[in-house]
Each structure stands twice: as C-alpha cells, then as structure tokens.
Protein backbone atom coordinates (compact mmCIF):
# COMPACT_ATOMS: atom_id res chain seq x y z
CA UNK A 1 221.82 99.86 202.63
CA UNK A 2 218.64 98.45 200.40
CA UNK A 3 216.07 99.43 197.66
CA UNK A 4 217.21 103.01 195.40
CA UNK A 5 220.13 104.22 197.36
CA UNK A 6 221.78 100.77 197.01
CA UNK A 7 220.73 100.78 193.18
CA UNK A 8 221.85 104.31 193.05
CA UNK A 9 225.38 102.96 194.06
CA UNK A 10 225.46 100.33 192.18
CA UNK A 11 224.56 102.46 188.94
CA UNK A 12 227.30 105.21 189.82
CA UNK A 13 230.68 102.40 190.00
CA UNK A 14 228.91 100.62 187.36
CA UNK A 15 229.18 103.96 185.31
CA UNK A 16 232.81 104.63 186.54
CA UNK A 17 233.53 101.10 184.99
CA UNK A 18 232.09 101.61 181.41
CA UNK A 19 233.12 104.89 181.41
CA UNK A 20 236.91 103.30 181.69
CA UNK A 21 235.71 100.42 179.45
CA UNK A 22 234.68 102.92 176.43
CA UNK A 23 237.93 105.30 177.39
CA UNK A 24 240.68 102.49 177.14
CA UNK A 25 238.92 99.57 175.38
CA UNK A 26 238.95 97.07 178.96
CA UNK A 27 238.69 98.02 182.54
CA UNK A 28 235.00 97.18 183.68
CA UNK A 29 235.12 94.31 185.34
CA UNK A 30 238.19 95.34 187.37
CA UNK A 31 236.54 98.30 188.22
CA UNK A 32 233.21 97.23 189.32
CA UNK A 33 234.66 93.91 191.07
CA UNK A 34 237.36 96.62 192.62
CA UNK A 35 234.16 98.55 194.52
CA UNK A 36 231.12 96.26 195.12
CA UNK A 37 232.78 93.91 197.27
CA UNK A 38 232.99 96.87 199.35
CA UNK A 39 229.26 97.25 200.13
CA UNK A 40 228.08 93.73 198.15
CA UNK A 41 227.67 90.49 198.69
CA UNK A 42 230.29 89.18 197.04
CA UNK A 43 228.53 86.35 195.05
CA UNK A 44 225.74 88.66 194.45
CA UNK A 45 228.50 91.72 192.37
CA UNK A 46 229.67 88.50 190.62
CA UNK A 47 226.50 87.66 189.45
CA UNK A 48 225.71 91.23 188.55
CA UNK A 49 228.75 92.03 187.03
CA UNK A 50 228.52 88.97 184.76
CA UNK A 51 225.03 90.33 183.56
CA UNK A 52 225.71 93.57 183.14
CA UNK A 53 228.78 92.61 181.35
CA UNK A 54 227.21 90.43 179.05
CA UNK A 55 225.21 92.86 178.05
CA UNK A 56 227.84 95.27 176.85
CA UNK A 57 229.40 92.17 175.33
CA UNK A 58 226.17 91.19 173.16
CA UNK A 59 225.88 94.66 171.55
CA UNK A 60 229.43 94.85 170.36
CA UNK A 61 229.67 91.04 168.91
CA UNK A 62 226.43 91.56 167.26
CA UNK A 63 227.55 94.64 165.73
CA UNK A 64 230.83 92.95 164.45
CA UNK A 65 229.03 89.39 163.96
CA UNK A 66 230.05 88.86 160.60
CA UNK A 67 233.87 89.06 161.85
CA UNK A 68 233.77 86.20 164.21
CA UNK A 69 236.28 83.85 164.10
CA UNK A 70 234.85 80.57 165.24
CA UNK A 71 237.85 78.41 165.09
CA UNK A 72 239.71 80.50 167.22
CA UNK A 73 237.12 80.41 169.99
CA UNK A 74 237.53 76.57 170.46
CA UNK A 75 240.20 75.77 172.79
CA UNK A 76 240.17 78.85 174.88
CA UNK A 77 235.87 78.53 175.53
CA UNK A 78 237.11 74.60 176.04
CA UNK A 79 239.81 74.97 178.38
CA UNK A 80 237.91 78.11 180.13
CA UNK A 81 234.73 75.61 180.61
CA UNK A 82 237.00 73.60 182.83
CA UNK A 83 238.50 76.13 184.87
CA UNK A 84 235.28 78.18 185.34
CA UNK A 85 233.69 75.52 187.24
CA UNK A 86 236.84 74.86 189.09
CA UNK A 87 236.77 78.66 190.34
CA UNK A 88 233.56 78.13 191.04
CA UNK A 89 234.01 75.89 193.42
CA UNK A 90 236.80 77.43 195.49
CA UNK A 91 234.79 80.56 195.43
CA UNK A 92 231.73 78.89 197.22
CA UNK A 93 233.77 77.54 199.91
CA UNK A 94 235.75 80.23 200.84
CA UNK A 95 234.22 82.72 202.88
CA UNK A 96 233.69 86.66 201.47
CA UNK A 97 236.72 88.21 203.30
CA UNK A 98 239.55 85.81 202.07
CA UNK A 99 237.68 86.03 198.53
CA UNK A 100 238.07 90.11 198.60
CA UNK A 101 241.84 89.76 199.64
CA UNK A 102 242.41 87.63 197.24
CA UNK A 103 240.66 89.78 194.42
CA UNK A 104 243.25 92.55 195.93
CA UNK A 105 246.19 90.56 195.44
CA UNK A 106 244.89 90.19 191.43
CA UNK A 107 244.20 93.32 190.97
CA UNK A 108 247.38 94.40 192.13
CA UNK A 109 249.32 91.73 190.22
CA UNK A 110 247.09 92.61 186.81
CA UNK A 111 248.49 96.59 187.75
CA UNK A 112 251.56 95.43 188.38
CA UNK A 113 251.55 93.31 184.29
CA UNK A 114 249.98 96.23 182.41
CA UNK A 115 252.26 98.72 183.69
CA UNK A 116 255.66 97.14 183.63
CA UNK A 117 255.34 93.83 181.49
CA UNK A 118 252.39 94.17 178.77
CA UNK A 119 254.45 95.95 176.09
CA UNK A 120 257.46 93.37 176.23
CA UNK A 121 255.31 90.15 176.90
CA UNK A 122 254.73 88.31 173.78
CA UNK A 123 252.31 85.21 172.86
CA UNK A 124 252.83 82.80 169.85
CA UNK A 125 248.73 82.15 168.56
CA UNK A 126 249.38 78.11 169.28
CA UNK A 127 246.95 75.39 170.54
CA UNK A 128 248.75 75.30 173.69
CA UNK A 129 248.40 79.47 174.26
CA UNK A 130 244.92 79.35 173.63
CA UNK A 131 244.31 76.21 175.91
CA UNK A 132 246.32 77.69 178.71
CA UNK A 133 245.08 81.47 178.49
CA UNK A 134 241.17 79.79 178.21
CA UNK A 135 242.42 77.56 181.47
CA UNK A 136 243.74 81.41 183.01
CA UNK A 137 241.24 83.17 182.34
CA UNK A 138 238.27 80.55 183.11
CA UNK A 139 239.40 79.98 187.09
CA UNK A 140 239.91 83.72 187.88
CA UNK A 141 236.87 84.47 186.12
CA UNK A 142 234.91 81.92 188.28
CA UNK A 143 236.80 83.16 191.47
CA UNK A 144 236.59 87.08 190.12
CA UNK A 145 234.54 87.45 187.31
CA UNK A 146 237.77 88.86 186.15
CA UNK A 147 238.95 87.09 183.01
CA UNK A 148 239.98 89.46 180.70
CA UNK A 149 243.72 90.14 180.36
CA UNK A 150 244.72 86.22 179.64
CA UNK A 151 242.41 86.65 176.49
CA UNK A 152 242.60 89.81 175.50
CA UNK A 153 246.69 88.94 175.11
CA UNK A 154 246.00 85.59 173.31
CA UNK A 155 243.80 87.42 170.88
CA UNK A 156 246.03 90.16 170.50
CA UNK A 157 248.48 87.56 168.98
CA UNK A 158 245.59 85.70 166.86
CA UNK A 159 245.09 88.36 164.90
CA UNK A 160 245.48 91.24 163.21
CA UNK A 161 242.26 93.08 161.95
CA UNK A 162 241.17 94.52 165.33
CA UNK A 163 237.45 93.79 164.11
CA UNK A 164 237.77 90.04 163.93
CA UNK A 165 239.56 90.70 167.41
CA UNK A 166 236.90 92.34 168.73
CA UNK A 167 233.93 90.29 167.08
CA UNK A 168 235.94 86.84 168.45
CA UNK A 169 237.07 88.31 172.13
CA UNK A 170 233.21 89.37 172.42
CA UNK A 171 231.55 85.98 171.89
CA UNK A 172 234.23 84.64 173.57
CA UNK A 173 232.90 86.03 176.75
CA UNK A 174 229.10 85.57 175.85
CA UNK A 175 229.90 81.73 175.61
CA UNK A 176 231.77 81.59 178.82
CA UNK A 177 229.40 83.79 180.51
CA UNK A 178 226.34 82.27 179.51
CA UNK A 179 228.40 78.64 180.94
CA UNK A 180 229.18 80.69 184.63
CA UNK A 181 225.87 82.08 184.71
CA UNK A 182 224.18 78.43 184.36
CA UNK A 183 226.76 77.27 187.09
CA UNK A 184 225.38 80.25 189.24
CA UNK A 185 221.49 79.75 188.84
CA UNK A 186 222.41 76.24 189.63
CA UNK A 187 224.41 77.35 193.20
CA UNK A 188 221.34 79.75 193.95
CA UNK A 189 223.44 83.08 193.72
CA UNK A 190 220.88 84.48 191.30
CA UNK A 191 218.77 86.03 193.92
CA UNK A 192 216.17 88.64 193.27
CA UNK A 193 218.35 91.22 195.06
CA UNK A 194 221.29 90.76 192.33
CA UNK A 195 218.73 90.62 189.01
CA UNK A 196 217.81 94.32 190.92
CA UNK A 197 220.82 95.53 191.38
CA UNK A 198 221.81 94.29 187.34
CA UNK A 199 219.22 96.05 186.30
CA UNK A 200 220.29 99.72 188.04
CA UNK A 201 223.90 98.34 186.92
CA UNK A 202 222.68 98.02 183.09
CA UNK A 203 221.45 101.47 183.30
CA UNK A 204 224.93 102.97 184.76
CA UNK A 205 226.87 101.32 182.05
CA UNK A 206 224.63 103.44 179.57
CA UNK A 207 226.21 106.62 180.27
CA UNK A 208 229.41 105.78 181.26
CA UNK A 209 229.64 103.98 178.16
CA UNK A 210 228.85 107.57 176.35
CA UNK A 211 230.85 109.72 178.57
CA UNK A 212 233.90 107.01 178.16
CA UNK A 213 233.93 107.66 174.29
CA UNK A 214 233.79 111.23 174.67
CA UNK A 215 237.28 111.44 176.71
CA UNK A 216 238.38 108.50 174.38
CA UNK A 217 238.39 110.67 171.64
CA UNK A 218 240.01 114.19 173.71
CA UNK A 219 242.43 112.51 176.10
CA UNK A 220 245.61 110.45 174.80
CA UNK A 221 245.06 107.09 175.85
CA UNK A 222 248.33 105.69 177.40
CA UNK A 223 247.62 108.80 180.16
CA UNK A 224 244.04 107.07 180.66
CA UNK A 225 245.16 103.64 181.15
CA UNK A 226 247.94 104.82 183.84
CA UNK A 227 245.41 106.19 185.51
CA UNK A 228 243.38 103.03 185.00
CA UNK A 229 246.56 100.84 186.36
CA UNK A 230 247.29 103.18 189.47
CA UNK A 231 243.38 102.56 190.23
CA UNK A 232 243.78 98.81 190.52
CA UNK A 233 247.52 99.10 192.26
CA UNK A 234 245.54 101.52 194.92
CA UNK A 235 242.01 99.51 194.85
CA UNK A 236 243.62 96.19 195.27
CA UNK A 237 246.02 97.16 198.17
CA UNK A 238 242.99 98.72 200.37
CA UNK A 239 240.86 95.50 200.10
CA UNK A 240 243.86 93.42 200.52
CA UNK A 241 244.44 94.98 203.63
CA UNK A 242 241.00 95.52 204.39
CA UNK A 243 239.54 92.19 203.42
C-alpha cells in the first residue's frame, strides 16, 4: 500500500489516537504505535508518531507557557537523554518483528498498571523519582516512542495546579523529542516516505482532537479510559502473538 490510500490510513488511526488523547487527557501514542506497526515500517510510525506528537505537544505548552516549571524538567529530560539513546540503539538492531512483540508485551503491561495499580501506586516528587521515571520513560520511548505513563505519574506527584502540570509534562516531551528526533535524522529513519505520512498524520490528529473533546465533555471519563485500557490489553496481545 503507497501514495493517498496509505496516507488515508495513516490519517484515520492517527484520528482514533487524538480523538482518545482529547477524550481522556493521554492515549495517542499507544494508540497509533498499537496500529501502524501493523501496515508500517516500524522505524518509519516512530518517526511519524514523534512528529505528529510534537506537534500536539507544542500547541498545548505554548498555550500554558507561562506555567512551566523549569526546575522540575531537569533530571527527568537528563536522565531521559541517556536512556533515549540507549533505546535507540537496541531498537536499530533488533529486527521489526521482535520490536512489535515487544511493543505488545508493553502495551499489555501499561493495560495491565492503569487498570489495576494506577489509583493505589504512589510517587514521592524526589531527585531520585524524577531521575528514574526520566531513565523509564527515555528507553521505552526510544524503543516505542511510548514514554508517557513514567512521567505523567512523576508529574502527577510534582504538583498540584494541573496547569503547571500540563505546561511542564508538555515541554517535557518537546525537549526529549526534539533530542530522539536528532538521534533519528542522524540513523537515516527520516525518510521522505515518513515526513509524508506525518504530514496526513498531522491532519488526522486535527479532528480527532475536536471530536475527542466533544465526547470528553458528554461521556464520564473513567468509562472512556476502560475502554482505552481494554484497547491496549486486546491491541498488545494480537501483535504479541502476531509479531
């Protein structure tokens, strides 16, 4: 599959993730990374899920700029640095179908943490959190482009006006993102065939970003996020299996 029916495709999951992204407040990347493995490259839907997602992650720290927390964004972008490149690594020398059974297995064990163990697991905001959820987040990001839960519990725990969360969790993944997508012009994966299908991905997360909102606001949300949870349980078993 090439040219507008593969951007087509990419656009639709790429809608399904924002759409779950604007419904539950996370969810895109283990959406997208959940389906274009599936009929990707998978180097080429990390690069374009890192692009698109930066995107959405620029508009929302620039709207809530004045909230960022700079301090806090030390030792987690330091420690995530690290790993990143680390991930990196394994990821180019492991060939696509043990990478895709492995992102199975994490999405199954992330399903597996948000439905029984994210209300009673608790962080402490130390040095030594932030280093070691930076260090979490930064390898399975580089192996996944998946790095979201380690810091979105650190941050939970750093503070407690949800805009300096969300201002500080933003350019948290802008400066770790710009630092992976460096690593991955540098390894080649940045291929006119992923800066296409980015581009049909950008416009995707438009709408679903829209239509997410709207059931944000008319569905409760602890329904939406089972349904969110029981997507990655299911998603992560098939390609697990199916590799």
């Amino acid at each position: 599959m090439t040219g507008p029916a593969l951007w087509a495709l990419v656009a639709l999951v790429s809608m399904a993730g924002s759409f779950v992204q604007s419904a539950t407040g996370f969810g895109y990347a283990v959406t997208v990374m959940a389906l274009w493995p599936l009929f990707l490259p998978y180097r080429t839907a990390l690069v374009v899920e890192l692009l698109a997602a930066m995107a959405l992650c620029v508009v929302i720290a620039v709207r809530y700029r004045r909230f960022i927390n700079w301090k806090q964004l030390v030792a987690p972008c330091a420690a995530s640095f690290v790993t990143n490149w680390l991930g990196l690594q394994i990821m180019a020398g492991s060939p696509d179908t043990l990478l895709r059974r492995l992102l199975g297995a994490a999405l199954m064990a992330l399903a597996v943490y948000f439905i029984f163990f994210s209300e009673k697991f608790r962080v402490r905001p130390t040095l030594g959190a932030g280093l070691a959820a930076g260090a979490v987040a930064g390898l399975t990001a580089g192996l996944f482009s998946i790095g979201g839960p380690p810091i979105v519990v650190y941050y939970l725990a750093a503070f407690s006006d949800k805009r300096e969360y969300t201002a500080t969790t933003q350019m948290y993944f802008i400066l770790t993102s710009l630092w992976l997508l460096a690593q991955h012009l540098w390894m080649g994966n940045v291929t006119p065939a992923a800066l296409g299908c980015a581009g049909a991905a950008l416009g995707g997360l438009a709408v679903g970003a829209a239509a997410g909102l709207a059931v944000f606001r008319a569905l409760p949300l602890k329904k939406i996020k089972l349904l969110v949870y029981v997507f990655m349980l299911v998603m992560g078993l098939y390609i697990l299996i199916a590799g």
